[in-house]
N, C-alpha and C. Protein backbone atom coordinates (compact mmCIF):
# COMPACT_ATOMS: atom_id res chain seq x y z
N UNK A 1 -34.60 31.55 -0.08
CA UNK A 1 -35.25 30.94 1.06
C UNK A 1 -34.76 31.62 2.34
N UNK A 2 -35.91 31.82 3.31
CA UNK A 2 -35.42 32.44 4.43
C UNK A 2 -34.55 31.40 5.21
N UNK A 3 -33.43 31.89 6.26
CA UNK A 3 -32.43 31.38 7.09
C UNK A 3 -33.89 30.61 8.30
N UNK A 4 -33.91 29.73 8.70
CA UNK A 4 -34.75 29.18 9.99
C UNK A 4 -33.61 29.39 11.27
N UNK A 5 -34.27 30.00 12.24
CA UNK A 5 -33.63 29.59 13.26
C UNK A 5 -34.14 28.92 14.78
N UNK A 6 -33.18 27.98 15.82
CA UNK A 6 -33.62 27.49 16.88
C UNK A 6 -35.11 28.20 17.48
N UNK A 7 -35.69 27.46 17.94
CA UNK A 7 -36.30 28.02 18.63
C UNK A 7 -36.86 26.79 20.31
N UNK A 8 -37.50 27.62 21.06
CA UNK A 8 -38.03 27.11 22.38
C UNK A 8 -39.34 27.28 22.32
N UNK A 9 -40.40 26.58 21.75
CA UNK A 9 -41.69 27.25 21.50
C UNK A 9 -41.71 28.62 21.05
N UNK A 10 -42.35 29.23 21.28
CA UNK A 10 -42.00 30.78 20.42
C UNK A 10 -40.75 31.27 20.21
N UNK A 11 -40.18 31.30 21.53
CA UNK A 11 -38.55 31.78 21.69
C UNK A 11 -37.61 31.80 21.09
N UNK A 12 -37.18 32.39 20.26
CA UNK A 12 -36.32 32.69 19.38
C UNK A 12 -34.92 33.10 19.92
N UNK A 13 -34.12 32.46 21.08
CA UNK A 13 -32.67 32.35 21.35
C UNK A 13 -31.84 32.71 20.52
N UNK A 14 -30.84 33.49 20.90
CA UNK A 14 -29.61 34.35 20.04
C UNK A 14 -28.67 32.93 19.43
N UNK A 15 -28.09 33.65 18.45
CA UNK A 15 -27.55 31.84 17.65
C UNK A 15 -26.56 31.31 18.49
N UNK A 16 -26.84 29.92 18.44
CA UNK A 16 -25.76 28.92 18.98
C UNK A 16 -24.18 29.49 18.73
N UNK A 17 -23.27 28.66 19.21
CA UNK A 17 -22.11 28.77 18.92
C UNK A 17 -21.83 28.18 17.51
N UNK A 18 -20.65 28.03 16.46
CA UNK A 18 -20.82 27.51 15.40
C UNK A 18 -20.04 26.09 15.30
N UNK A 19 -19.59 25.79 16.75
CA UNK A 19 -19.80 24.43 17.11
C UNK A 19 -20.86 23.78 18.36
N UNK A 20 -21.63 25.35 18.54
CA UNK A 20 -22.85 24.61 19.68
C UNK A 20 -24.18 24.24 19.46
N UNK A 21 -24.12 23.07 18.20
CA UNK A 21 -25.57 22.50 17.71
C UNK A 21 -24.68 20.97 17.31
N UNK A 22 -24.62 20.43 18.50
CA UNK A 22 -23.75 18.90 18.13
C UNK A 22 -25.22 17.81 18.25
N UNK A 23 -24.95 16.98 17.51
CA UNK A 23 -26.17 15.91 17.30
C UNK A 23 -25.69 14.54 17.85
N UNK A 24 -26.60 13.71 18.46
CA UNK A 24 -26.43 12.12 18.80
C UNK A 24 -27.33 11.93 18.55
N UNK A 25 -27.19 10.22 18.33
CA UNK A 25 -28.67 9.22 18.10
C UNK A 25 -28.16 8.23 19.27
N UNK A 26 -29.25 7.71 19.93
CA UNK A 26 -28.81 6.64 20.77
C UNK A 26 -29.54 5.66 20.39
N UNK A 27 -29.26 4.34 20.47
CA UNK A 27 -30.22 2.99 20.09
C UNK A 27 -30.11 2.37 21.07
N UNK A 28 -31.50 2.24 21.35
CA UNK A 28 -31.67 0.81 22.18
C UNK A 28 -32.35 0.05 21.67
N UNK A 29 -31.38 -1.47 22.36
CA UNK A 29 -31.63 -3.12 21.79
C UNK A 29 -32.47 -3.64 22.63
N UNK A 30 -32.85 -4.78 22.27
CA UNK A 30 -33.41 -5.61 23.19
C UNK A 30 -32.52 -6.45 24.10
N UNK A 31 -33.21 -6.67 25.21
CA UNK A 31 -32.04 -7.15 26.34
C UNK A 31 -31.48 -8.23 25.54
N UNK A 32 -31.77 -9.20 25.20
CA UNK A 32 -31.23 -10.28 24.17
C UNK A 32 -29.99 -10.11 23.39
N UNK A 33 -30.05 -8.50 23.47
CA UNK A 33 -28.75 -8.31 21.83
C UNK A 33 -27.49 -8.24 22.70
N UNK A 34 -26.23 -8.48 22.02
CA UNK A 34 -24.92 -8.67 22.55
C UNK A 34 -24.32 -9.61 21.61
N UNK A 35 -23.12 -9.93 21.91
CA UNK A 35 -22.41 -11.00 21.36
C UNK A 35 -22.05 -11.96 21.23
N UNK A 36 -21.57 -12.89 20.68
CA UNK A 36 -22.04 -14.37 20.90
C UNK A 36 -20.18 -14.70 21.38
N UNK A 37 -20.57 -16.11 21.84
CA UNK A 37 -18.81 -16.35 22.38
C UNK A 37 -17.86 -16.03 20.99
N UNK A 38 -18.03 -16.35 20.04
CA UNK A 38 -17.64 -16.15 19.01
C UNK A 38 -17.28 -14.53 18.50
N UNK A 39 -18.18 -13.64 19.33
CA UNK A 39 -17.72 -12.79 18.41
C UNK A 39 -18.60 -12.15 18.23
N UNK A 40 -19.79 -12.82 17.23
CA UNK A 40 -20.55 -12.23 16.46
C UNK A 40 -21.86 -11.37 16.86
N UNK A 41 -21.98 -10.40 16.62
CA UNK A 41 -22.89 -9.56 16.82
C UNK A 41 -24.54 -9.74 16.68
N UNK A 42 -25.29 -10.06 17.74
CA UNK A 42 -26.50 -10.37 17.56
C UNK A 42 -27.38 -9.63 18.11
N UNK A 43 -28.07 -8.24 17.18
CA UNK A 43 -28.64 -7.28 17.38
C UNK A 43 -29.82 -6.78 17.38
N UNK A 44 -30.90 -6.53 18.26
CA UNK A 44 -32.30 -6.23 17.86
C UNK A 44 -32.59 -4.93 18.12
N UNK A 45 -32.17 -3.81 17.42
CA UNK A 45 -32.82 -2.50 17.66
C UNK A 45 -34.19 -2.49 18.09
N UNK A 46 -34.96 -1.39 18.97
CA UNK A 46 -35.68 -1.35 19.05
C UNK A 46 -36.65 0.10 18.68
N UNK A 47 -35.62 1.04 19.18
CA UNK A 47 -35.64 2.66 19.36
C UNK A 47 -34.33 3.65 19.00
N UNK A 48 -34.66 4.84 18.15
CA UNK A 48 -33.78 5.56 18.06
C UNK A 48 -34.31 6.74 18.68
N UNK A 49 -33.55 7.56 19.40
CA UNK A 49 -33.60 8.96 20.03
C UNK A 49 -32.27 9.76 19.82
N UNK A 50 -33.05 10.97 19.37
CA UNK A 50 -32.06 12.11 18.95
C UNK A 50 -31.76 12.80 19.96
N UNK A 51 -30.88 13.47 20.37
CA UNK A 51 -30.47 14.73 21.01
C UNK A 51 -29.53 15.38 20.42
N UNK A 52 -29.77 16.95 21.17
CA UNK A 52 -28.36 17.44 20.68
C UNK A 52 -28.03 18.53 21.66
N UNK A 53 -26.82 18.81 21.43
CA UNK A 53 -26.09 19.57 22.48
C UNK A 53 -26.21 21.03 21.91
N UNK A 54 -26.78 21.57 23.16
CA UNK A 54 -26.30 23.32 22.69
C UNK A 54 -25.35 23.95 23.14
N UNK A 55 -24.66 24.77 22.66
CA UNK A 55 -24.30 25.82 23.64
C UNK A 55 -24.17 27.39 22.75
N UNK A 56 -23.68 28.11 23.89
CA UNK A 56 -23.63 29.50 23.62
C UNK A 56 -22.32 30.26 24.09
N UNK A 57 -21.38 30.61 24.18
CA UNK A 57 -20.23 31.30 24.75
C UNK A 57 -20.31 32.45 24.96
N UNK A 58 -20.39 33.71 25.77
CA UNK A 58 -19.64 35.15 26.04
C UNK A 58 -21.14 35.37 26.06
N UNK A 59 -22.07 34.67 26.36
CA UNK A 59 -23.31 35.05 26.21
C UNK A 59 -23.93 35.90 27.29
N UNK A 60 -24.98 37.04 27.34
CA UNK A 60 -25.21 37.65 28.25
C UNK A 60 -26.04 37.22 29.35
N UNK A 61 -26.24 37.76 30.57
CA UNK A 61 -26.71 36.53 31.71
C UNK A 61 -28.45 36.85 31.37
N UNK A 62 -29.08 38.02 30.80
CA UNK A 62 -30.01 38.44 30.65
C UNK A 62 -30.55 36.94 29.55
N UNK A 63 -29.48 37.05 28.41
CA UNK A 63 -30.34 36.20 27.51
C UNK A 63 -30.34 34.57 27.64
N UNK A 64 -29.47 34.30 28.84
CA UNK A 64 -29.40 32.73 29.72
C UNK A 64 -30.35 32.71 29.97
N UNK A 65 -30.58 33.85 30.92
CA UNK A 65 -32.03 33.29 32.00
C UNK A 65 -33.33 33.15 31.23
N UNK A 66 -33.55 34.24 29.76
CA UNK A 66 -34.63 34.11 28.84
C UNK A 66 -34.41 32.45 28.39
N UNK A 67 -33.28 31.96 27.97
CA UNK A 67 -33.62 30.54 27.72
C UNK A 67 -33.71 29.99 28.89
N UNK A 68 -33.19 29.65 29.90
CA UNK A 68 -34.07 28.77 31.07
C UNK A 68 -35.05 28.55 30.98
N UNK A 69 -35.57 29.74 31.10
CA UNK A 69 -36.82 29.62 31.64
C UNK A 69 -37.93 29.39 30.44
N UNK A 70 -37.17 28.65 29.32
CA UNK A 70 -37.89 28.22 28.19
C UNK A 70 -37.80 26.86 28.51
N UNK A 71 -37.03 26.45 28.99
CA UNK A 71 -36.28 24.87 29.57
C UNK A 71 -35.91 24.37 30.43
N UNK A 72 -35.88 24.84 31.12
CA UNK A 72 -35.00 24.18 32.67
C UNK A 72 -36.35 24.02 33.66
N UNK A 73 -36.71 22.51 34.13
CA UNK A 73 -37.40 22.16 35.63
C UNK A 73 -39.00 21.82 34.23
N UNK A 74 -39.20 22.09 32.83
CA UNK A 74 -39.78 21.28 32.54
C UNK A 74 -40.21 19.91 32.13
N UNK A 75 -41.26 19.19 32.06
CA UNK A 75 -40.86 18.20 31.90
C UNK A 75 -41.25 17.77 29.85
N UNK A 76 -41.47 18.80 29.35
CA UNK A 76 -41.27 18.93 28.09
C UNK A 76 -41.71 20.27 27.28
N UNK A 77 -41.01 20.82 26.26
CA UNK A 77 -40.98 21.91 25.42
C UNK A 77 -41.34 21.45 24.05
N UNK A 78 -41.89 22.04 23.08
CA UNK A 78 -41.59 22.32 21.50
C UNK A 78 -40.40 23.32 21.69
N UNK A 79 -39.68 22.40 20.94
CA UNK A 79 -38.19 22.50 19.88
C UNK A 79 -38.16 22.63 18.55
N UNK A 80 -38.42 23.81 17.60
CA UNK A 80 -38.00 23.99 16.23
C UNK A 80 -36.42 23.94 16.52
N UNK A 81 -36.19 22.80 15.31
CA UNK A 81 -34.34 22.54 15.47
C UNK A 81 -34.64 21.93 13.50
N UNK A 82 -33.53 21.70 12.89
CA UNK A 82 -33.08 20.75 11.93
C UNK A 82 -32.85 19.79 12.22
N UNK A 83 -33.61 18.64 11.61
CA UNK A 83 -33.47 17.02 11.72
C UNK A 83 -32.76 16.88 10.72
N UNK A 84 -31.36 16.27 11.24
CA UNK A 84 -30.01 16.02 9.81
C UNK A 84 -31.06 14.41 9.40
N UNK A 85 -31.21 13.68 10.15
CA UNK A 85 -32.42 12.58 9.97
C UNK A 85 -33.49 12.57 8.78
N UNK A 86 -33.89 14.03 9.29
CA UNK A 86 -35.04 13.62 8.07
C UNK A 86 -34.66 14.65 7.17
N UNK A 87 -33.93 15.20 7.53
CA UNK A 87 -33.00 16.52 6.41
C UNK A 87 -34.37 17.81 5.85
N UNK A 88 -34.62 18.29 7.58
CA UNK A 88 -35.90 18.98 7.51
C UNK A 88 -36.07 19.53 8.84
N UNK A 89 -36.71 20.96 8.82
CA UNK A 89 -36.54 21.86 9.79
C UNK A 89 -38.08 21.02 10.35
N UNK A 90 -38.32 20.99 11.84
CA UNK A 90 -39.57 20.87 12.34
C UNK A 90 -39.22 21.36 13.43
N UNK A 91 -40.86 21.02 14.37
CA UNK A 91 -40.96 21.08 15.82
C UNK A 91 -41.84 20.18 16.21
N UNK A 92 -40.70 19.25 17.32
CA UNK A 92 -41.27 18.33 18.05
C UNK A 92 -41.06 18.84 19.60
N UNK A 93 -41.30 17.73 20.45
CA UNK A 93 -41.39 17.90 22.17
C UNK A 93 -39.90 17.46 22.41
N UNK A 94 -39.53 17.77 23.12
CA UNK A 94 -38.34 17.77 23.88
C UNK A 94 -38.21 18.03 25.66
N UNK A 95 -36.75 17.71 26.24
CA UNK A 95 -37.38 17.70 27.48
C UNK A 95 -35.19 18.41 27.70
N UNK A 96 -35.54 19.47 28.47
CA UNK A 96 -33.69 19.64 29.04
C UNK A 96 -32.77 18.97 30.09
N UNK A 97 -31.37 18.97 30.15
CA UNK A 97 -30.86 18.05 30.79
C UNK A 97 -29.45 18.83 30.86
N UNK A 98 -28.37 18.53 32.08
CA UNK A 98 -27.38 18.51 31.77
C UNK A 98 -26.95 20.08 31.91
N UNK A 99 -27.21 21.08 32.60
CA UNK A 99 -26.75 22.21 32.40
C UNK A 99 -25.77 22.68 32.89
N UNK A 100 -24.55 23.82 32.25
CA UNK A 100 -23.38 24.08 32.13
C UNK A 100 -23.64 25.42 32.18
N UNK A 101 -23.07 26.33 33.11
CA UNK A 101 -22.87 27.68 32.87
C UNK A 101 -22.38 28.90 33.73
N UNK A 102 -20.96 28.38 33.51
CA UNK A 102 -19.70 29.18 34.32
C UNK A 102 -19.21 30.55 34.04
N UNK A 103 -20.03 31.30 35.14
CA UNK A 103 -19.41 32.86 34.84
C UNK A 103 -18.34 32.84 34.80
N UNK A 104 -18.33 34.10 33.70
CA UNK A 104 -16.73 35.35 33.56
C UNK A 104 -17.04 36.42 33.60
N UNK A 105 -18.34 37.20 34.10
CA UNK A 105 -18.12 38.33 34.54
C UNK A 105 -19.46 38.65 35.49
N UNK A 106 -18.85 39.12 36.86
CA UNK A 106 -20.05 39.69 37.65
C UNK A 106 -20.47 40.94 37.46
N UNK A 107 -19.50 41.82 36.88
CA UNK A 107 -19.70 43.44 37.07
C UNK A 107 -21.33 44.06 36.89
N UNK A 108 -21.92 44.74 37.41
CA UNK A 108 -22.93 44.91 37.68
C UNK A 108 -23.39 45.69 36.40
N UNK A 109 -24.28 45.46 35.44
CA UNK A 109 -25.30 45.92 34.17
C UNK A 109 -23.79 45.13 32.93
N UNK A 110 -23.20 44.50 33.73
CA UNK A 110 -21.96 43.70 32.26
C UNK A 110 -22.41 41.74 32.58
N UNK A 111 -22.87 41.55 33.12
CA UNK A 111 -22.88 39.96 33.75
C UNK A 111 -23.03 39.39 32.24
N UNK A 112 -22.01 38.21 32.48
CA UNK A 112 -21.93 37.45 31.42
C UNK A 112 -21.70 35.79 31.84
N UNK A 113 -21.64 34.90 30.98
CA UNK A 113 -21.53 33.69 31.26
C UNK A 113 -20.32 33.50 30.19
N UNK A 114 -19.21 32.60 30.81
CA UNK A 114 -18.59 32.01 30.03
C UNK A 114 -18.98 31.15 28.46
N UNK A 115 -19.85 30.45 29.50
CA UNK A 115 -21.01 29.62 28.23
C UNK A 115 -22.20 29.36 28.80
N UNK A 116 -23.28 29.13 28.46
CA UNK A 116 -24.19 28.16 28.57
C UNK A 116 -24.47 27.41 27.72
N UNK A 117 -24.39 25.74 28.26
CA UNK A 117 -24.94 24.53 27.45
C UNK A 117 -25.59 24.00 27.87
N UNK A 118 -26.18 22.94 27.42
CA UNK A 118 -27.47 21.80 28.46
C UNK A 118 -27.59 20.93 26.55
N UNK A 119 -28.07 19.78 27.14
CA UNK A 119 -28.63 19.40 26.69
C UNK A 119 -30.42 18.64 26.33
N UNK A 120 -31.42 18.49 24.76
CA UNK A 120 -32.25 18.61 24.86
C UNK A 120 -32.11 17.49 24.03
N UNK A 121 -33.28 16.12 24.76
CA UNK A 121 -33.47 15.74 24.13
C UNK A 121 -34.99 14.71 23.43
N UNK A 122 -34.77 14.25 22.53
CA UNK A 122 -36.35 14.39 21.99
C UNK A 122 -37.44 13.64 22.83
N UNK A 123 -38.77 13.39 23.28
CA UNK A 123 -39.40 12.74 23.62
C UNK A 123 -39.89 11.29 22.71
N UNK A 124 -39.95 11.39 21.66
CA UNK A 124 -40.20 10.79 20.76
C UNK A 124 -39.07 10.13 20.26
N UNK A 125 -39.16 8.55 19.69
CA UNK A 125 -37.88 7.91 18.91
C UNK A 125 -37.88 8.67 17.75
N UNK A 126 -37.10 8.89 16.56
CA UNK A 126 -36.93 8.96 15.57
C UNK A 126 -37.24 7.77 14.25
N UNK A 127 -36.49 6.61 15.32
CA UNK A 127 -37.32 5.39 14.53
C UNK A 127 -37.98 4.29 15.44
């Protein structure tokens, strides 16, 4: 089987770091849910949403700006990523957030970024 990799709508981005594809789910309850004086947990899910964190390290400033401008100031993208969720490569809409990316080198035809990260996350609940 062929290897799948990230993508930004067509864009095929140089690989993550091999800790820069971190995953969250967030849930939201209904205002109602919380705890009772007692203690006890009284919960009404409503929505799950995925995100996940990218990043990239020692990466070149050429191939930053090619992802930006796959992501940054829209207000949604197709994202081919792996859903650990549904334990299956797709592409859904997504929207970027959160961006990180502190040079370590200006030298002129060497420019590099320490890292770039941001995070993307889905438009759609999961559940």
């Amino acid at each position: 089987m062929a290897q799948n990799y990230l993508k930004f709508g067509s864009f095929t981005p140089p690989d993550v770091d091999e800790d820069g594809y971190q995953i969250s789910f967030a849930t939201t309850s209904t205002e109602n849910s919380g705890r009772t004086m007692r203690g006890n947990m009284k919960n009404s899910p409503l929505f799950t949403i995925e995100a996940y964190e990218l990043k990239w390290s020692d990466i070149k400033v050429s191939d930053a700006s090619k992802i930006l401008k796959e992501v940054m100031g829209k207000s949604g993208f197709d994202f081919f990523h792996l859903n650990i969720y549904e334990d299956k490569w797709e592409t859904k809409r997504f929207y970027a957030a959160n961006f990180n990316a502190p040079c370590v080198s200006l030298v002129e035809g060497e420019e590099k970024l320490d890292e770039l990260s941001f995070q993307v996350t889905s438009e759609n609940p999961v559940l």
